[in-house]
Protein backbone atom coordinates (compact mmCIF):
# COMPACT_ATOMS: atom_id res chain seq x y z
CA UNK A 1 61.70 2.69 -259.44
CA UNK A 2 62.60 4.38 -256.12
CA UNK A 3 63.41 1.88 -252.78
CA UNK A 4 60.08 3.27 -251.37
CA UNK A 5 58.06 1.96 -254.18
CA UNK A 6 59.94 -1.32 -253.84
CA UNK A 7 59.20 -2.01 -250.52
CA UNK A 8 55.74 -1.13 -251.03
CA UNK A 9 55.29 -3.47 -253.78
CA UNK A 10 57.17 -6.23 -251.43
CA UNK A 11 54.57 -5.82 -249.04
CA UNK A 12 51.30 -6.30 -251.08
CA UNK A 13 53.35 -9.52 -252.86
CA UNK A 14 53.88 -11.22 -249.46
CA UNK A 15 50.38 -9.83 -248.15
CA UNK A 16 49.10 -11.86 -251.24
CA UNK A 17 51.15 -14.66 -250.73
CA UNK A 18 49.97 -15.00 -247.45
CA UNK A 19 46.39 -14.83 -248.47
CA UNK A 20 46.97 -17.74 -251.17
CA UNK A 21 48.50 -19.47 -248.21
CA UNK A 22 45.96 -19.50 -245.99
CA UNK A 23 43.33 -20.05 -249.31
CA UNK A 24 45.52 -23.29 -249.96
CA UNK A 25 45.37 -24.73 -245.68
CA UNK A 26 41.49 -24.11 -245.87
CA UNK A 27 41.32 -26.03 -249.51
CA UNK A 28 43.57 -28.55 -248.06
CA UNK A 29 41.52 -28.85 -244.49
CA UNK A 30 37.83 -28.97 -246.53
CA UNK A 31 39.36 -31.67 -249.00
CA UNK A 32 40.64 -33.83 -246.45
CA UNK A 33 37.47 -33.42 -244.01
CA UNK A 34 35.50 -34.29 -247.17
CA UNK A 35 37.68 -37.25 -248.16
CA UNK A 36 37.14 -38.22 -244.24
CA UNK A 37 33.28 -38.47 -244.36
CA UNK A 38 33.44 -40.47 -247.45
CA UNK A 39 35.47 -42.67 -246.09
CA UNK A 40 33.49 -43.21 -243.00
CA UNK A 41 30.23 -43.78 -245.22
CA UNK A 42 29.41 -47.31 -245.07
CA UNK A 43 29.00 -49.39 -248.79
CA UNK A 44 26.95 -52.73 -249.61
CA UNK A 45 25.83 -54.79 -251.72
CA UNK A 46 23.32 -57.34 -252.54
CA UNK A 47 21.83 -60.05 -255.16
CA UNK A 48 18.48 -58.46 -255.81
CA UNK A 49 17.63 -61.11 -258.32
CA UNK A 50 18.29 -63.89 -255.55
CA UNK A 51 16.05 -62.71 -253.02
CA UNK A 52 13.35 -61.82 -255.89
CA UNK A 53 13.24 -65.43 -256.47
CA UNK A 54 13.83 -66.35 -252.99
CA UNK A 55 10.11 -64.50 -252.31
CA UNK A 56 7.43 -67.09 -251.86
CA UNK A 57 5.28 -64.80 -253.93
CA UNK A 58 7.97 -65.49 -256.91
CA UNK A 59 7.66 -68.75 -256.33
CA UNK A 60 3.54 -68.73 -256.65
CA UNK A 61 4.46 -65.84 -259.99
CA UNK A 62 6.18 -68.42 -261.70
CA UNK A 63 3.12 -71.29 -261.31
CA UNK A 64 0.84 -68.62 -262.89
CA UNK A 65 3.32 -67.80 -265.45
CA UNK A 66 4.43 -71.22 -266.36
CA UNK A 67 0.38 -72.56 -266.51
CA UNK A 68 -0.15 -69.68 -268.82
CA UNK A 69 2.85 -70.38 -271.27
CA UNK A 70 1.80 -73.87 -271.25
CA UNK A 71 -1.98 -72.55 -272.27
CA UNK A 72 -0.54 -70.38 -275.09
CA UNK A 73 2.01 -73.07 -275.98
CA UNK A 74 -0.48 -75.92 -276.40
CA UNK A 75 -3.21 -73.58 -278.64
CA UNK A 76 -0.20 -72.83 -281.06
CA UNK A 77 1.02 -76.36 -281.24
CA UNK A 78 -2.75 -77.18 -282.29
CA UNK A 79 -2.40 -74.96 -284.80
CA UNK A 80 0.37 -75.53 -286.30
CA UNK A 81 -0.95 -79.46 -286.42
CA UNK A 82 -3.71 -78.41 -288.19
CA UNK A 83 -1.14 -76.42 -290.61
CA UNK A 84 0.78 -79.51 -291.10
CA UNK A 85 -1.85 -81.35 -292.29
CA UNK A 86 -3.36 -78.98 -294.61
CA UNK A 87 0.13 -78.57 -296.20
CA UNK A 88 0.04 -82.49 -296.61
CA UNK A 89 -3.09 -83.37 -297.92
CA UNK A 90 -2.05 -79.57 -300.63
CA UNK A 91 1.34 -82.58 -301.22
CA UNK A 92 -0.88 -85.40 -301.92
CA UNK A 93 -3.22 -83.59 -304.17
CA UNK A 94 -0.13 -82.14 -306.02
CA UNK A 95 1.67 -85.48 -306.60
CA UNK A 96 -1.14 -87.11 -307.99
CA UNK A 97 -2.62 -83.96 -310.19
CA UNK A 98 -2.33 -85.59 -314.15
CA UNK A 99 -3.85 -84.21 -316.77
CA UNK A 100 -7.18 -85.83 -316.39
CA UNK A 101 -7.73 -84.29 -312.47
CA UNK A 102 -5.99 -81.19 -312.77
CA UNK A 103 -9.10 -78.59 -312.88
CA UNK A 104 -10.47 -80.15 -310.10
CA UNK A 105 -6.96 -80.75 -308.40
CA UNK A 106 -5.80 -77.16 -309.34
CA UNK A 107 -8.83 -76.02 -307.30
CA UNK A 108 -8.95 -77.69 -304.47
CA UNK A 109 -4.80 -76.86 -304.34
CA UNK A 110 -6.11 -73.31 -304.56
CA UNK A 111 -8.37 -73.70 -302.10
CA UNK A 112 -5.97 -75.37 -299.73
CA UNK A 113 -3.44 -72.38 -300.54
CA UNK A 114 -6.02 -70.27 -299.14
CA UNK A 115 -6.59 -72.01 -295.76
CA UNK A 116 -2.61 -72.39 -295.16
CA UNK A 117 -1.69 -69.16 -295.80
CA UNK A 118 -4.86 -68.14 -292.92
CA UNK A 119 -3.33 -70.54 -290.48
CA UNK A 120 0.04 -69.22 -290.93
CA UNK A 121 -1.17 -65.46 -290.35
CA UNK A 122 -3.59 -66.52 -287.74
CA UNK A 123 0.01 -68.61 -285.64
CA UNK A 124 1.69 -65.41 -285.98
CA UNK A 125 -0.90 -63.15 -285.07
CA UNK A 126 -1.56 -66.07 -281.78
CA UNK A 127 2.31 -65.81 -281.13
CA UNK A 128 2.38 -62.04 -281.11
CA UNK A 129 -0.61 -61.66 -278.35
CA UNK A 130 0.82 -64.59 -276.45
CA UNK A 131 4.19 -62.90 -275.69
CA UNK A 132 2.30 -59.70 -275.13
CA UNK A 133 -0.46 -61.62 -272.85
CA UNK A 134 3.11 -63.17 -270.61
CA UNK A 135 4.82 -59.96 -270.52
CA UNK A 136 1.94 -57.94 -269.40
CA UNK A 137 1.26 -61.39 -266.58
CA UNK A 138 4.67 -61.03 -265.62
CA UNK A 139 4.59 -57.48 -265.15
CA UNK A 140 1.60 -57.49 -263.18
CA UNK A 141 3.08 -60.89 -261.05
CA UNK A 142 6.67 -59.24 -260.29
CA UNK A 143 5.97 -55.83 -259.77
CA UNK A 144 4.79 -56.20 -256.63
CA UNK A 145 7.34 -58.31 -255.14
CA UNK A 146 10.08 -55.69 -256.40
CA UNK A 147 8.14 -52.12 -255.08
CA UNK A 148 8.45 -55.59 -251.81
CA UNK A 149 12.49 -56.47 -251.90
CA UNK A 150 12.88 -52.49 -252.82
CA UNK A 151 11.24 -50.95 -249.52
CA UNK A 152 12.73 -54.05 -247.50
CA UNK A 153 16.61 -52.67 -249.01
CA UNK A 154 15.85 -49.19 -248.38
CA UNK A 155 15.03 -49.88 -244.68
CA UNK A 156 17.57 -52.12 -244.35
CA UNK A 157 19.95 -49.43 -245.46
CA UNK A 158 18.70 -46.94 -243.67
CA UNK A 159 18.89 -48.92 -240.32
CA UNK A 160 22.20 -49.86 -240.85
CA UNK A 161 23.38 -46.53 -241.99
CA UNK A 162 24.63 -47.77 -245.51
CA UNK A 163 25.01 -44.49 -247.83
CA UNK A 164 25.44 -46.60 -251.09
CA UNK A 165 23.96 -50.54 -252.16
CA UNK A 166 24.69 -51.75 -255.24
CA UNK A 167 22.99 -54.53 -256.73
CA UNK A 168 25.59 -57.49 -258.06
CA UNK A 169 22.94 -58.93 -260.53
CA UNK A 170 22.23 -56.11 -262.93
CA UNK A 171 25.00 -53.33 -262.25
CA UNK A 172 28.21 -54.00 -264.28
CA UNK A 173 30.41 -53.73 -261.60
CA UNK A 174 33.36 -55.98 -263.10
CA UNK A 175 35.34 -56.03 -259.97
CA UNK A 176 34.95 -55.21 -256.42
CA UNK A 177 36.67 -56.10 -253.62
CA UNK A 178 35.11 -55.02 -249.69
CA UNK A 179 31.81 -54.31 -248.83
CA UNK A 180 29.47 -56.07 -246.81
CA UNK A 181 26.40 -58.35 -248.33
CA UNK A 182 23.05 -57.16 -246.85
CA UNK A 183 21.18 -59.92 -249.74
CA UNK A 184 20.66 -62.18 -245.97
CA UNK A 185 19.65 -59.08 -244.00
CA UNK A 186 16.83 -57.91 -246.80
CA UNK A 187 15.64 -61.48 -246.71
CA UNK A 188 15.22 -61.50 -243.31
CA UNK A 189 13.58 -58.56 -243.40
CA UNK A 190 11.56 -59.72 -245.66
CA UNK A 191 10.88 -62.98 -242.89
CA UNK A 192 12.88 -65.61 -245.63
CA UNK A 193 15.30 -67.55 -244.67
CA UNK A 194 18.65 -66.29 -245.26
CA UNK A 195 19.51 -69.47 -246.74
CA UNK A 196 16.64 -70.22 -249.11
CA UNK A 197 17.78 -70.87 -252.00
CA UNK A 198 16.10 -69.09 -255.34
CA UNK A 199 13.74 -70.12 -257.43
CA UNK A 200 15.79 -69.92 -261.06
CA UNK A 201 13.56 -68.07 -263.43
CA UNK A 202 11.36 -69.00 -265.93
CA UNK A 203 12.73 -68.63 -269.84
């Protein structure tokens, strides 16, 4: 390869080298600006369940909820009385069927058989539209006040210039350390006291 060709080939090498150069100071420059405005954007966080329950409108919910449990609690413990006492008098019957009662025992057992087994479908069916009755209450109750607490955050947020809020009662955040707690600023917003304490939930 003659000197001429060498040179030549020198020159497009460091013309190249200089091009990845100044490729690598503008990746470098756009990284760090990047890593700059992250940094400078501002992170929260906040008990959404506690000022849920906090809400005076929770605290009406959970009346509403708790006298309708108590409705669907009592109908099912009257008929599971009633069960009871079929399936004692069907014991009583059996334990004193003998030979000269037992047609009219075996029928009346029979009879009883029938009844208990319509009391037991009839509790299950009862249980099954009384947990559909609550969760469709509660739905209707709670929605309301969290579309509420949810546009109180966001303008909270916004005013503040927060970029990210996470919520410390449902996301699995295991640690975190920093961060400032807007849970009294949403309440306020919201015209609670920042120091009213929750209303627990219902089970």
């Amino acid at each position: 390869m003659s000197r001429n060709n060498l040179k030549r080939r020198f020159k497009i090498n460091m013309k190249r080298m200089k091009n990845l150069f100044k490729g690598a100071i503008a990746f470098v420059a756009v990284f760090f600006a990047t890593q700059l405005a992250h940094a400078q954007q501002k992170i929260g966080h906040i008990n959404f369940a506690e000022i849920i329950q906090s809400t005076p409108e929770f605290k009406t919910a959970e009346g509403q909820l708790k006298t309708l449990s108590d409705g669907k609690t009592k109908e099912l413990q009257d008929m599971y009385a009633m069960y009871q006492t079929k399936q004692k008098e069907a014991n009583d019957k059996a334990r004193n069927r003998s030979e000269a009662n037992k047609e009219t025992v075996d029928a009346e057992l029979q009879k009883l058989g029938t009844e208990l087994r319509d009391i037991e479908t009839r509790i299950n069916e009862n249980q099954r539209v009384a947990q559909e009755d609550l969760n469709k209450k509660e739905e209707e109750l709670i929605s309301p006040i969290h579309r509420k607490v949810s546009e109180a955050l966001n303008n909270v947020s916004k005013e503040k210039g927060y970029a990210y809020v996470f919520d410390i009662s449902s996301t699995n955040i295991p640690y975190f350390q920093g961060g400032d707690d807007l849970t009294a600023a949403v309440k306020t917003k919201l015209g609670i006291s920042a120091t009213a304490a929750p209303t627990p939930a219902k089970k």
